[in-house]
Every structure is written in C-alpha cells, then in structure tokens.
C-alpha atoms as a PDB file:
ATOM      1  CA  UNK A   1     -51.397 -45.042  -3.585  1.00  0.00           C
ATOM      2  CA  UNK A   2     -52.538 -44.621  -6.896  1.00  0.00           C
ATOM      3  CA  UNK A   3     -50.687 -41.968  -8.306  1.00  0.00           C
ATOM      4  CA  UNK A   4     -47.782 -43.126  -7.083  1.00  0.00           C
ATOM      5  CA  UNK A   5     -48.244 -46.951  -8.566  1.00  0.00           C
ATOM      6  CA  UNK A   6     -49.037 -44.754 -11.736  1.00  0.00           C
ATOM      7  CA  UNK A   7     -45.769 -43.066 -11.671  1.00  0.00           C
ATOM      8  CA  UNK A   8     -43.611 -46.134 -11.013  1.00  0.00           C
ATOM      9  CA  UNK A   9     -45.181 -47.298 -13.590  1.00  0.00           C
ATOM     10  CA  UNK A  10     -44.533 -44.378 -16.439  1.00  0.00           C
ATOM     11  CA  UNK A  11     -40.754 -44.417 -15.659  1.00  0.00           C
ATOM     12  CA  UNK A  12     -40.385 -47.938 -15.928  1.00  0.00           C
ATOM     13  CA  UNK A  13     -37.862 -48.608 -19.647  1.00  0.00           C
ATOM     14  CA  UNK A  14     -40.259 -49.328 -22.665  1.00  0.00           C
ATOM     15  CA  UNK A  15     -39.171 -52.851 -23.709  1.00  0.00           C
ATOM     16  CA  UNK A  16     -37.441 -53.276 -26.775  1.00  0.00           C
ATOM     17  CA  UNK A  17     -40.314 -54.646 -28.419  1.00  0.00           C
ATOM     18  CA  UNK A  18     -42.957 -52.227 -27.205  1.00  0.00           C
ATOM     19  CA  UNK A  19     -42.084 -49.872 -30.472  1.00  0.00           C
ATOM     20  CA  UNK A  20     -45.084 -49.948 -33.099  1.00  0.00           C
ATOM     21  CA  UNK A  21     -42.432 -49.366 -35.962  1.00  0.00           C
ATOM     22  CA  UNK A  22     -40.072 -51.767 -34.717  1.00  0.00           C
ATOM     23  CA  UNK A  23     -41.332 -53.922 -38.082  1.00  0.00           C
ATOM     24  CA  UNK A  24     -40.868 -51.590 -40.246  1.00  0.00           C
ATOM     25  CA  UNK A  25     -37.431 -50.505 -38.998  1.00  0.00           C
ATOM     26  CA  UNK A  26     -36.152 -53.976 -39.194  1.00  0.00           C
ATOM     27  CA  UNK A  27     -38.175 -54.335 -42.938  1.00  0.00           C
ATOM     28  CA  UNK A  28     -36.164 -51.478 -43.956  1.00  0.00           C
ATOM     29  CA  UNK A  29     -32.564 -52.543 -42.568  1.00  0.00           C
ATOM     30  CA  UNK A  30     -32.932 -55.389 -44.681  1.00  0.00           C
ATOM     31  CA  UNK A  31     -33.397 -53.858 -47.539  1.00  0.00           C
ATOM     32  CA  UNK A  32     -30.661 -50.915 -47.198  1.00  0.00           C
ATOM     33  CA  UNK A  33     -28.094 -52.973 -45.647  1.00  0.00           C
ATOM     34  CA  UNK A  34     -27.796 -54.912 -48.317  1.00  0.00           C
ATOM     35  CA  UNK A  35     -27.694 -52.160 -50.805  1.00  0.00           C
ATOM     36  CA  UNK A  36     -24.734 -50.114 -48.758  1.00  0.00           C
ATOM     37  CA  UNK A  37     -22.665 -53.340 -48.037  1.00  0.00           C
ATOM     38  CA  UNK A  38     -23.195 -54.088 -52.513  1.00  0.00           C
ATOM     39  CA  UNK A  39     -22.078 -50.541 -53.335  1.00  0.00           C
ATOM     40  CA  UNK A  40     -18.872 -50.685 -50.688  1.00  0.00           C
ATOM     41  CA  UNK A  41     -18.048 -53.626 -52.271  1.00  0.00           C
ATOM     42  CA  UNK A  42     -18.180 -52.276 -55.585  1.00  0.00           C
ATOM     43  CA  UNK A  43     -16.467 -49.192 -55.177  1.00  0.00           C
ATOM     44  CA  UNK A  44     -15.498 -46.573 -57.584  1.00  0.00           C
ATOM     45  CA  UNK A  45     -17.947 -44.367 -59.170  1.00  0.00           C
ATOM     46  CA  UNK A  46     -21.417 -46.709 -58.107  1.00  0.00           C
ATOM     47  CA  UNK A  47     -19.885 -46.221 -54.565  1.00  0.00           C
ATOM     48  CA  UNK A  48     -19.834 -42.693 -55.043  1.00  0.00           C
ATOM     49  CA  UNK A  49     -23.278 -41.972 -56.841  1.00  0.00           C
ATOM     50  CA  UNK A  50     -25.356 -44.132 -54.526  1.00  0.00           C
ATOM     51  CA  UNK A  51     -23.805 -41.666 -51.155  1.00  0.00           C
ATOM     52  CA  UNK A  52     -24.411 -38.475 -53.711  1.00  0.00           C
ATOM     53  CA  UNK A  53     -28.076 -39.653 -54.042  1.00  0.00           C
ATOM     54  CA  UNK A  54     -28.648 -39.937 -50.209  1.00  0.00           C
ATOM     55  CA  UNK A  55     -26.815 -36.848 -49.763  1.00  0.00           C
ATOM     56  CA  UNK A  56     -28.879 -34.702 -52.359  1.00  0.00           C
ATOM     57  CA  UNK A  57     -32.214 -36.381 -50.625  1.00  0.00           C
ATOM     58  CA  UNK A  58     -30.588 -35.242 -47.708  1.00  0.00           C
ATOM     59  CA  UNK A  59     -30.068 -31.575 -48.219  1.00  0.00           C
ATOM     60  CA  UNK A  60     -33.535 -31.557 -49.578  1.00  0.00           C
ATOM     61  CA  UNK A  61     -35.052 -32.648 -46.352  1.00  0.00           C
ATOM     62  CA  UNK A  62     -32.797 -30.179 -44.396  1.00  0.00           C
ATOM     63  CA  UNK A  63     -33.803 -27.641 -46.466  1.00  0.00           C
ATOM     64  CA  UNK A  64     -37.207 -28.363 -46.334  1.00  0.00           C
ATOM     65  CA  UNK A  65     -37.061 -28.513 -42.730  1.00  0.00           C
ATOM     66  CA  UNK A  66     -35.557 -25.117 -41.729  1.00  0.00           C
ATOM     67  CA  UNK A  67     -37.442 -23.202 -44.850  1.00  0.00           C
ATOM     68  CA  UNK A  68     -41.512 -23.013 -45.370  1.00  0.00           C
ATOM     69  CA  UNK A  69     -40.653 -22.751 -49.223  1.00  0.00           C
ATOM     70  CA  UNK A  70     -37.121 -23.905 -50.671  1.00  0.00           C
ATOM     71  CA  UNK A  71     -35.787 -21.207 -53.807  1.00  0.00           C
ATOM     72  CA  UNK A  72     -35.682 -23.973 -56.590  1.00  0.00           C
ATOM     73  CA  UNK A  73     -32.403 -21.806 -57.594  1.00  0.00           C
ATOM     74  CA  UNK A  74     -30.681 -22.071 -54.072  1.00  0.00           C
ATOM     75  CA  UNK A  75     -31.453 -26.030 -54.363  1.00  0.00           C
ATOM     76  CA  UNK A  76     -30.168 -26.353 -57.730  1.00  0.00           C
ATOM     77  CA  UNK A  77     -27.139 -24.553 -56.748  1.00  0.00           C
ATOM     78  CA  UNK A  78     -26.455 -26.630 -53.670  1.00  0.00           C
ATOM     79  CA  UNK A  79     -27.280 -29.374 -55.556  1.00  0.00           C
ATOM     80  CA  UNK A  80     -25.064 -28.841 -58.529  1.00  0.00           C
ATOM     81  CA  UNK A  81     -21.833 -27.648 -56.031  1.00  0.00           C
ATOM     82  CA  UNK A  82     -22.627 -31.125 -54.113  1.00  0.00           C
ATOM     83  CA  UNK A  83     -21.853 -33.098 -57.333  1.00  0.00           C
ATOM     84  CA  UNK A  84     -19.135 -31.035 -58.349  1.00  0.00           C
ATOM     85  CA  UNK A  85     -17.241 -31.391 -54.773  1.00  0.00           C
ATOM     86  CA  UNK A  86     -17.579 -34.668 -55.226  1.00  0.00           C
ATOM     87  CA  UNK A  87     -16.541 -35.053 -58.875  1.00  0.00           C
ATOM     88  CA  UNK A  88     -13.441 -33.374 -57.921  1.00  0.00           C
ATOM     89  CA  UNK A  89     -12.524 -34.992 -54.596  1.00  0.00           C
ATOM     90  CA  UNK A  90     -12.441 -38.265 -56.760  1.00  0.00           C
ATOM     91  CA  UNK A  91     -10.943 -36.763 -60.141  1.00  0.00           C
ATOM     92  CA  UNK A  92      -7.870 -35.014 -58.088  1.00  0.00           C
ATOM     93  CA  UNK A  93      -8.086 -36.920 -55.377  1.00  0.00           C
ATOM     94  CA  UNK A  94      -7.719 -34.494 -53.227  1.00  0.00           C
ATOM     95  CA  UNK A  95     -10.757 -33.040 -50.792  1.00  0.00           C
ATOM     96  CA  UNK A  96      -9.054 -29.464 -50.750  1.00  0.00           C
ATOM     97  CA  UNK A  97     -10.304 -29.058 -54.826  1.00  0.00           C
ATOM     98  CA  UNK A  98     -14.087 -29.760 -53.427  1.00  0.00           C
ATOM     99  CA  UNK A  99     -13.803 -26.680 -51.194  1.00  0.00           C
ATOM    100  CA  UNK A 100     -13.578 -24.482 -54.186  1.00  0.00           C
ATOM    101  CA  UNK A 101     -17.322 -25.925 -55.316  1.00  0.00           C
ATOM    102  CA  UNK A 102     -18.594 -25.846 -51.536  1.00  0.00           C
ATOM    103  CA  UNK A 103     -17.750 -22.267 -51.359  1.00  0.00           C
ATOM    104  CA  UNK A 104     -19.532 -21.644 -54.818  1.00  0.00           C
ATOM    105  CA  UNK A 105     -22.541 -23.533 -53.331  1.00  0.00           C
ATOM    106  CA  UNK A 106     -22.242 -21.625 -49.798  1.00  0.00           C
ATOM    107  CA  UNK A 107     -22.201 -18.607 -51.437  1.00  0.00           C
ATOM    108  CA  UNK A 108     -25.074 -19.353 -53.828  1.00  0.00           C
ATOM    109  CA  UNK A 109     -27.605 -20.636 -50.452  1.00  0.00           C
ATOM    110  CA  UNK A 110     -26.422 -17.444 -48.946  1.00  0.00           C
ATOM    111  CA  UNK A 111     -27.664 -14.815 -51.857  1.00  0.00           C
ATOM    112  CA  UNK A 112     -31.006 -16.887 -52.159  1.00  0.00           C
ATOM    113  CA  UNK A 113     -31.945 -18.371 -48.691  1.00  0.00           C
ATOM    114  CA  UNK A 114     -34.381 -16.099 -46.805  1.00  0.00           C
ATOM    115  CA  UNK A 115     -33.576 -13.775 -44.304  1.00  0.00           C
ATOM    116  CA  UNK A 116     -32.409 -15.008 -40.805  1.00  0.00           C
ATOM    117  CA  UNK A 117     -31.762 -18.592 -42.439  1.00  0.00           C
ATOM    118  CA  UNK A 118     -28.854 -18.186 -44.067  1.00  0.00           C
ATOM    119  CA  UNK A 119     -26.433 -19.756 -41.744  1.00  0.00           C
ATOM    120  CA  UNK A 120     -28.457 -22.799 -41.645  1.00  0.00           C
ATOM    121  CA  UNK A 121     -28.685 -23.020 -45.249  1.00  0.00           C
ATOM    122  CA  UNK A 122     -25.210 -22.869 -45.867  1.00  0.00           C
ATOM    123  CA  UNK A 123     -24.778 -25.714 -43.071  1.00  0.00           C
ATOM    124  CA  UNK A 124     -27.385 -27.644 -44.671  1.00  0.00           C
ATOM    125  CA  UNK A 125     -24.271 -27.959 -47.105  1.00  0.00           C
ATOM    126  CA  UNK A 126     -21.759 -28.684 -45.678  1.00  0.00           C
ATOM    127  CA  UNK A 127     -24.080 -31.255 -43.403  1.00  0.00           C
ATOM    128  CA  UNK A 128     -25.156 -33.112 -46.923  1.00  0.00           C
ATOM    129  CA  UNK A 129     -21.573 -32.991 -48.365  1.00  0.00           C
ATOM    130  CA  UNK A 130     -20.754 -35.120 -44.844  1.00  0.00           C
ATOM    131  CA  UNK A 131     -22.692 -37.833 -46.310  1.00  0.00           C
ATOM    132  CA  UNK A 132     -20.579 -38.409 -49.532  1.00  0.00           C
ATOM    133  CA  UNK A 133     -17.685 -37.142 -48.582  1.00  0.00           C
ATOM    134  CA  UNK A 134     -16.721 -39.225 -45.173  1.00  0.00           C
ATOM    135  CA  UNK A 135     -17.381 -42.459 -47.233  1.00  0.00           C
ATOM    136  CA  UNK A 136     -15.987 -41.617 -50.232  1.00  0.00           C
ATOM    137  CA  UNK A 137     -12.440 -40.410 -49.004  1.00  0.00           C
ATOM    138  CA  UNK A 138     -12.022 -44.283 -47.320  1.00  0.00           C
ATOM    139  CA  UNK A 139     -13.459 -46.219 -49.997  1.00  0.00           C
ATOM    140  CA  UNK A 140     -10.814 -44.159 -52.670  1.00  0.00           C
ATOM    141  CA  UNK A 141      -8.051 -46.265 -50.423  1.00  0.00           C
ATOM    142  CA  UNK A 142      -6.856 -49.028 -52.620  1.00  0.00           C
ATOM    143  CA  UNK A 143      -5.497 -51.275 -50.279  1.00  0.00           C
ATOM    144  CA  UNK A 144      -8.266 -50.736 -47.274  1.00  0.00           C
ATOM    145  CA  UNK A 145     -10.816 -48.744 -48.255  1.00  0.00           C
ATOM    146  CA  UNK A 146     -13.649 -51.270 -48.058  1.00  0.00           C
ATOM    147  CA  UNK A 147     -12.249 -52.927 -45.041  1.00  0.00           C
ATOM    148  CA  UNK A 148     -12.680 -49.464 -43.313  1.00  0.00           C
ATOM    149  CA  UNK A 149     -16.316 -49.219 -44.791  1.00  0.00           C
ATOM    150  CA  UNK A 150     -17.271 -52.113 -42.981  1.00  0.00           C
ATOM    151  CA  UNK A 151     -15.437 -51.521 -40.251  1.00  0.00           C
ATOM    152  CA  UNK A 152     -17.384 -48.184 -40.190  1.00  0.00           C
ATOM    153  CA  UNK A 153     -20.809 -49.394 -41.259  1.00  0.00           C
ATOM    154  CA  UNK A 154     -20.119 -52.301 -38.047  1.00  0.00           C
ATOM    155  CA  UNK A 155     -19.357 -49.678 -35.528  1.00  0.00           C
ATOM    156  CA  UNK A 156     -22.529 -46.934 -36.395  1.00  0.00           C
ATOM    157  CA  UNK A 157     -25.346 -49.639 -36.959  1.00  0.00           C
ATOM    158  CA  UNK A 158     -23.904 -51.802 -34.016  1.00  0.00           C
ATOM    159  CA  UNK A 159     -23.932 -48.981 -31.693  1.00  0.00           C
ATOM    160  CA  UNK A 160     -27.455 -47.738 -33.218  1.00  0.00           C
ATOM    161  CA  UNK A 161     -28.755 -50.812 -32.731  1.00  0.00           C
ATOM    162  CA  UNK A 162     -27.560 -51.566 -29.316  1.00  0.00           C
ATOM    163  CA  UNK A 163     -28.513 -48.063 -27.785  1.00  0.00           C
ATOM    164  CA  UNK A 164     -31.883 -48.570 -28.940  1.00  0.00           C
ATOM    165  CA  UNK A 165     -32.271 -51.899 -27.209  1.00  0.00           C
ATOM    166  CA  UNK A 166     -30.410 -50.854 -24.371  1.00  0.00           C
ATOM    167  CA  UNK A 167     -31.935 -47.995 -23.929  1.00  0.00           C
ATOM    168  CA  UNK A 168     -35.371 -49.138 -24.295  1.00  0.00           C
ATOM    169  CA  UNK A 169     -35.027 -52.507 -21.963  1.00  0.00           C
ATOM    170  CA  UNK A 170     -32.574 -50.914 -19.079  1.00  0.00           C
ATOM    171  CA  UNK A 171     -34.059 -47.041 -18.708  1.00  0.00           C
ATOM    172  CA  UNK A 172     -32.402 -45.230 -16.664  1.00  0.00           C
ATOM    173  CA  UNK A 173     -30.913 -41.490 -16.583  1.00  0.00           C
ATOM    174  CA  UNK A 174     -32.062 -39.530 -19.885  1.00  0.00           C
ATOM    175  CA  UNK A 175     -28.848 -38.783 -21.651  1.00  0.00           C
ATOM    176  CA  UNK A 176     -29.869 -35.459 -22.940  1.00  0.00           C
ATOM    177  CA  UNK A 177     -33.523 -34.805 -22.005  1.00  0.00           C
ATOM    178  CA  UNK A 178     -33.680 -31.375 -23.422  1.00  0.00           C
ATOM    179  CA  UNK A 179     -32.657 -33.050 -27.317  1.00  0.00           C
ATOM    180  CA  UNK A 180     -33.935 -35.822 -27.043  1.00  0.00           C
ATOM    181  CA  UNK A 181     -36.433 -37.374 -24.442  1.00  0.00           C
ATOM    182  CA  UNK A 182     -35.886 -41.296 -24.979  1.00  0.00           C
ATOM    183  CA  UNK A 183     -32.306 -41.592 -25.176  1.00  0.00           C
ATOM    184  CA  UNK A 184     -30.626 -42.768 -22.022  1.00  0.00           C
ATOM    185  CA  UNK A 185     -27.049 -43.552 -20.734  1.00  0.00           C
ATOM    186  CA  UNK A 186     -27.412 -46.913 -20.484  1.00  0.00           C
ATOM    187  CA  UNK A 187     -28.326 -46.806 -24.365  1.00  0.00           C
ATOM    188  CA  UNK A 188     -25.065 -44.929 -24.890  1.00  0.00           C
ATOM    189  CA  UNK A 189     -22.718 -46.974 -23.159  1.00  0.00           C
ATOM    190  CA  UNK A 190     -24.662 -49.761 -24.613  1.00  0.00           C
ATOM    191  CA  UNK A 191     -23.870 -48.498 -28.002  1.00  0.00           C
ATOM    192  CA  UNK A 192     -20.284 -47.561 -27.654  1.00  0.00           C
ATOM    193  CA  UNK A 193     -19.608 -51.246 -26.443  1.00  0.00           C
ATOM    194  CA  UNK A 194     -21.656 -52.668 -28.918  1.00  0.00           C
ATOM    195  CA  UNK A 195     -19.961 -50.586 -31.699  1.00  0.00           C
ATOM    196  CA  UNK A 196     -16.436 -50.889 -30.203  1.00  0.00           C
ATOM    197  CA  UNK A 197     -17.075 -54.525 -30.344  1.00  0.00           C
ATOM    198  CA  UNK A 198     -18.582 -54.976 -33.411  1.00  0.00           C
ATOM    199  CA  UNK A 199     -15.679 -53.053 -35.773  1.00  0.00           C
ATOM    200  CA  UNK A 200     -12.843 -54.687 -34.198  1.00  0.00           C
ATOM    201  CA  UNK A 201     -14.642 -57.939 -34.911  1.00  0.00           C
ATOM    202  CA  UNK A 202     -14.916 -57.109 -38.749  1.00  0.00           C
ATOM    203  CA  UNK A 203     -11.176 -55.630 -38.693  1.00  0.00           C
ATOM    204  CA  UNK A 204      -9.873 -58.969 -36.813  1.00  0.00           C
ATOM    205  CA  UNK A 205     -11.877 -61.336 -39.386  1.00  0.00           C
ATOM    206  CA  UNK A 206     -10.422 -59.240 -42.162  1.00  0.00           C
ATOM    207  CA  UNK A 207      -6.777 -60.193 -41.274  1.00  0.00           C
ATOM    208  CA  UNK A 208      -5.962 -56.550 -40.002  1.00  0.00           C
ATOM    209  CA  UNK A 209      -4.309 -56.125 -36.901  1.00  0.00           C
ATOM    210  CA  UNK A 210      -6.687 -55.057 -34.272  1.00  0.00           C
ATOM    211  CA  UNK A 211      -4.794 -52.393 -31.836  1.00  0.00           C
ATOM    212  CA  UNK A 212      -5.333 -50.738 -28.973  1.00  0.00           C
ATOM    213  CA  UNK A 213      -5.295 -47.550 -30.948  1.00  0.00           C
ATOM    214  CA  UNK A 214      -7.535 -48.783 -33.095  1.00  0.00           C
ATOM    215  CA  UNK A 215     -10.242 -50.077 -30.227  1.00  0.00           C
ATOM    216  CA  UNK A 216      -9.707 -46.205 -28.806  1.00  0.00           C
ATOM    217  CA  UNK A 217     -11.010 -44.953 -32.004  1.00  0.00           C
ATOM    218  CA  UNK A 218     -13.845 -47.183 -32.546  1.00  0.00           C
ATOM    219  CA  UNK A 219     -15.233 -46.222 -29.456  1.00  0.00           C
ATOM    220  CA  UNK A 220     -14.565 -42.565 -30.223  1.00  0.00           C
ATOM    221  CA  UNK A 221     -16.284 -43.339 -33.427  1.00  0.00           C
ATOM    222  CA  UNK A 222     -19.091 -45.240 -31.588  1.00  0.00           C
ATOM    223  CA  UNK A 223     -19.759 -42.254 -29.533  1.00  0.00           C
ATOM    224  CA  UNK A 224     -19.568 -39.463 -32.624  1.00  0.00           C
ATOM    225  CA  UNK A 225     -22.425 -41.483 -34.205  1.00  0.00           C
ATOM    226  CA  UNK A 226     -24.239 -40.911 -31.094  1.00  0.00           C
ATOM    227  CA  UNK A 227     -23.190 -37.332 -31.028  1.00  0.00           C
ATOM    228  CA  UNK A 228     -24.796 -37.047 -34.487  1.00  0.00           C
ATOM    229  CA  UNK A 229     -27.436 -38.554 -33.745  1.00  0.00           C
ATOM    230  CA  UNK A 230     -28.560 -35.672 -30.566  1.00  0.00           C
ATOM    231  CA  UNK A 231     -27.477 -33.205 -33.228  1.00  0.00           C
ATOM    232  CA  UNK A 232     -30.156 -33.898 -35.391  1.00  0.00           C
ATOM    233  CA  UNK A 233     -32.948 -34.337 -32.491  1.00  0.00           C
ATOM    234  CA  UNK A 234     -31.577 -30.383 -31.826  1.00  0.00           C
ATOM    235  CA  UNK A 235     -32.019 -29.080 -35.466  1.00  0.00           C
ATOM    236  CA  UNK A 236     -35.564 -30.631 -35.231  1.00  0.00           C
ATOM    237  CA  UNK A 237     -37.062 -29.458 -32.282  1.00  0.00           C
ATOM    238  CA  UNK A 238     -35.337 -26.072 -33.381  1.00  0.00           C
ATOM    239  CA  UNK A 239     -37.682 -26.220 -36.371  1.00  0.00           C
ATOM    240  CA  UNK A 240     -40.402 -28.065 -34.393  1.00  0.00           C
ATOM    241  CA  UNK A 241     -40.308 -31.283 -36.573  1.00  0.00           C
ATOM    242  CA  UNK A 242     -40.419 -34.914 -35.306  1.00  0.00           C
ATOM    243  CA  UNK A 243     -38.722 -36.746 -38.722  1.00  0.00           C
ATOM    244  CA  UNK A 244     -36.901 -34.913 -41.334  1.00  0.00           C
ATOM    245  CA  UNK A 245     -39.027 -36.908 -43.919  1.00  0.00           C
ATOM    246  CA  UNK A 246     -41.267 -39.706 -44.503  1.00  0.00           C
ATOM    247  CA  UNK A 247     -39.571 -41.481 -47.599  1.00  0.00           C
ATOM    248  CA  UNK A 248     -38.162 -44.621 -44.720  1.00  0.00           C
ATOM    249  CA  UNK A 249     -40.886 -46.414 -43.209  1.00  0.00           C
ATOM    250  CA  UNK A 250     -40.072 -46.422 -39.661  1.00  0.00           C
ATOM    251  CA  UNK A 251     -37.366 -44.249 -39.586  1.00  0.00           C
ATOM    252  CA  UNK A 252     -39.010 -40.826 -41.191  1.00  0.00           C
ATOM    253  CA  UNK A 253     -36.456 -39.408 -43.884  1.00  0.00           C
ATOM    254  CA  UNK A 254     -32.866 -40.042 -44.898  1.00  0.00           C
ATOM    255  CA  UNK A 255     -31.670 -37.778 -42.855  1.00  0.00           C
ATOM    256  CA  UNK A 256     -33.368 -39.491 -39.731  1.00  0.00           C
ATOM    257  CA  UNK A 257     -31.149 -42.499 -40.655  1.00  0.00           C
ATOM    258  CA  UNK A 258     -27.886 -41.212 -41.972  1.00  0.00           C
ATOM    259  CA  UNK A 259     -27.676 -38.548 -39.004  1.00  0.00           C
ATOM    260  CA  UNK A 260     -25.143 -40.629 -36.568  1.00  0.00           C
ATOM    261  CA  UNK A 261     -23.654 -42.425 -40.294  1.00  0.00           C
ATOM    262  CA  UNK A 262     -22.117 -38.851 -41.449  1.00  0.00           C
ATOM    263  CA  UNK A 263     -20.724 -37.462 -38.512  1.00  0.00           C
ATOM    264  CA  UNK A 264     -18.574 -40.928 -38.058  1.00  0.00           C
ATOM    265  CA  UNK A 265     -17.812 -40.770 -41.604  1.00  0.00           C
ATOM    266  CA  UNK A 266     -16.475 -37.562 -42.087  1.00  0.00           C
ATOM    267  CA  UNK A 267     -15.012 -37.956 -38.218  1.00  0.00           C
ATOM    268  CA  UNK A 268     -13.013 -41.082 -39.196  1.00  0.00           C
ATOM    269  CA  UNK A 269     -11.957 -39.210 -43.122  1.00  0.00           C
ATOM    270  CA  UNK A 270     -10.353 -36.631 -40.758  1.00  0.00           C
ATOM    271  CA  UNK A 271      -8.757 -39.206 -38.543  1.00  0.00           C
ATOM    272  CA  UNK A 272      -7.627 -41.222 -41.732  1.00  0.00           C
ATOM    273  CA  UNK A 273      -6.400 -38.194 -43.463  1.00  0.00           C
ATOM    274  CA  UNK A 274      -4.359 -36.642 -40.793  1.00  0.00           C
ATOM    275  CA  UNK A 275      -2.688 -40.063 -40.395  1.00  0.00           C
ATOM    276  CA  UNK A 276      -2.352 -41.722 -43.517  1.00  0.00           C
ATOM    277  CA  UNK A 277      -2.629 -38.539 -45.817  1.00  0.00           C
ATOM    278  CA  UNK A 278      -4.260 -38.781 -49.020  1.00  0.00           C
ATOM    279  CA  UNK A 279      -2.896 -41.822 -50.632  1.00  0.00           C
ATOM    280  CA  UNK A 280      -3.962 -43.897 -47.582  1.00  0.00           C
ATOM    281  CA  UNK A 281      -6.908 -42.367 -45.054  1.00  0.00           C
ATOM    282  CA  UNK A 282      -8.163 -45.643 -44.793  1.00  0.00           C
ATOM    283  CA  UNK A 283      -5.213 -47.012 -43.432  1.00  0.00           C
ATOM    284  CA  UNK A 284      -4.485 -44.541 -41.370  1.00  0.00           C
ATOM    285  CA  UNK A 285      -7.964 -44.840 -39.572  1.00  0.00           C
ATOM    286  CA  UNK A 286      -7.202 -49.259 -38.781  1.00  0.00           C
ATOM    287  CA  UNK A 287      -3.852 -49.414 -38.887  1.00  0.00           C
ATOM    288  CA  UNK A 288      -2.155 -47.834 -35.142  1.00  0.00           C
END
C-alpha cells in the first residue's frame, strides 16, 4: 500500500504556492514591469535602447551557454551588427536595411565561433535581434504602436502567468515532457485563455475595436509565447543548463524571461507587417 500512496502522492499538481522562488519572481515583476510599461510609453529612441540592452545581455547568455569560452571578437561583432540592425531599422524605417548588418554579424560568428557551433552562433543572432526588433517595429507605429505594446506585453505575461498557476494547481498531462518536465496542458490552455483575455481587455479599454480577427490572433500570439518558451527549455537541456543566467532572481537570466516575449514579438511584427506594411504594423496586428 505504501508505494502506491507514495505515488499518488508524487503526481499530485504542486500548488501554486509550493515554489521557493515564487517571492522573488513576483519581487522582480514589480520591478521590470514597471520599467517596460515606462519605456513603451516613452517611445522613440529610450524605447529602443532599453530592448537593445536586454537583447545584447541576451546574446551574451546564449553565447555563453552553447560555447565553454566566447571569442571576445565574435561577441563584439554580434554585438556591434545588433546595434547597427537596429539603428537602421529605425533610421530607414525599414527592417530589410537591418538584414544587411545581420548578415555582416552572421558572417562574422561564423569565421570566429568554434567548430561544430557555428549554426548556433549565428542563431544566437538572429534569436537576440528578436528581442529588439519585434518591439521596436510596433512601437515605430505612430498612431498604435504603444497600444499594440500593451496589448502584447497583456497577452505574454497574462498567459505566463496563468500557465504557471494553472499548471501548478490543476496537473495533469505534461505538455512536452521531453523539453520540459513541469509544463502541462492545462497550464497551456490556461495561458492561451488568460492571454486571449487579457489583450482584448487592454485593446477594448483603449477605444480600439476588439474583432474576432483580432481575438484569433491573440490566442495565436498567446500560444507562440508558449512555443518560445519550450524552445528555450530545448536549447538548454541541449547544452545541459537549467537557467541561461543568474542576473534575475527567480527567473535565472534574461533570456529565461524574455524567451516566450520575443517569439510573440517578432511573431506579431510579421503579422503587423504583412498587413499594415511599414507605415502601420501596429495597426495591422489590432485592427481586422
């Protein structure tokens, strides 16, 4: 009987509040919220240099994840093609001009990254320049650009936040128990309502038109920040690492908490650009 009370017990959910770093995640959202909400508002250039910072800190930690020694000229390279993609996306306002400086930086990581890590080197790139460039492309919108950031920072940290607590109060069927061990479905769907919910609210209290389009993409959104999120539990046991960093209390490295952020970022750019072309990707991501 024993064993078996024993196992009952072991696959019984967590509780939400069972987490020893629960304190120090919540300690930390209230400082960074804050921050990102103060630089959407203000826009322009601060807007852009506080997403270049967390995307340089970024490729650092990815680097420093998938390499036992980082070539200070590989990182200064990246580094230095990061800021000029982004320089350029905002002085031509056009993201096709950044390209040219990716491809400078991709073929700078690829001459000085070590043998067999190339590839991942060069997507440690492209993965940073996510970061900067998803929010940046909506917030250069003049008439809805920081609507759409707060539509988008409503729909990642609602559906973050509700898959945790869902997940960890329900249980259930492990989502993807090869990536990652603690994430279930019930967090997901959890999340993707929560998210859904959450950015239409912000849209409606903005005076925008909520849509049924619009409630499609959300969720689609929702579940892309998810998506980003098993991405970077598979780039980490890859490399056998359990954060990316140890710079956010609770949450390991920047990467840790931007890695559901920059996948519905540059996911809802796309969306915005192929709709509302580059004069108006913000609108064409809420307005359907």
């Amino acid at each position: 009987m024993e064993p078996r009370d024993t196992a009952s017990r072991d696959q019984r959910p967590a509780g939400a509040f069972s987490d020893p770093d629960l304190l120090r995640r919540i300690a930390s959202a209230l400082v960074m919220v804050p921050l990102a909400i103060a630089a959407a508002w203000w826009g322009g250039w601060p807007f852009a240099l506080f997403w270049l910072v967390a995307a340089a800190v970024v490729l650092w930690e990815w680097n420093r994840l998938i390499l036992d020694e980082v070539p200070p000229v590989m990182m200064g390279g990246e580094l230095m093609a990061l800021a000029a993609a982004v320089l350029l996306i905002r002085y031509f306002l056009n993201p096709g001009f950044g390209l040219v400086a990716l491809g400078i930086g991709a073929g700078i990581a690829l001459a000085f990254s070590p043998q067999g890590r190339s590839r991942w080197a060069i997507g440690g790139l492209l993965y940073a320049t996510a970061v900067v460039a998803g929010p940046v492309i909506l917030r250069d919108d003049p008439s809805l650009g920081f609507i759409a950031i707060l539509w988008l920072f409503a729909v990642v940290w609602g559906a973050d936040v509700a898959a945790y607590f869902a997940g960890r109060t329900i249980g259930g069927p492990k989502l993807w128990p090869a990536l990652s061990p603690k994430k279930t479905w019930s967090g997901f769907i959890g999340g993707l309502v929560a998210g859904t919910s959450l950015g239409l609210a912000v849209v409606h209290l903005s005076g925008v038109p909520v849509s049924f389009g619009l409630a499609l993409c959300s969720a689609a959104i929702a579940a892309a920040s998810q998506g980003g999120d098993l991405f970077e539990s598979f780039v980490k046991r890859r490399f056998s690492a359990k954060d990316a960093g140890k710079l956010i209390p609770g949450h390991g490295g920047v990467m840790d908490r931007l890695d559901g952020f920059l996948v519905a970022a540059i996911v809802a750019a796309l969306v915005g650009l192929a709709r509302g072309g580059l004069g108006a990707p913000a609108q064409g991501i809420l307005v359907w």
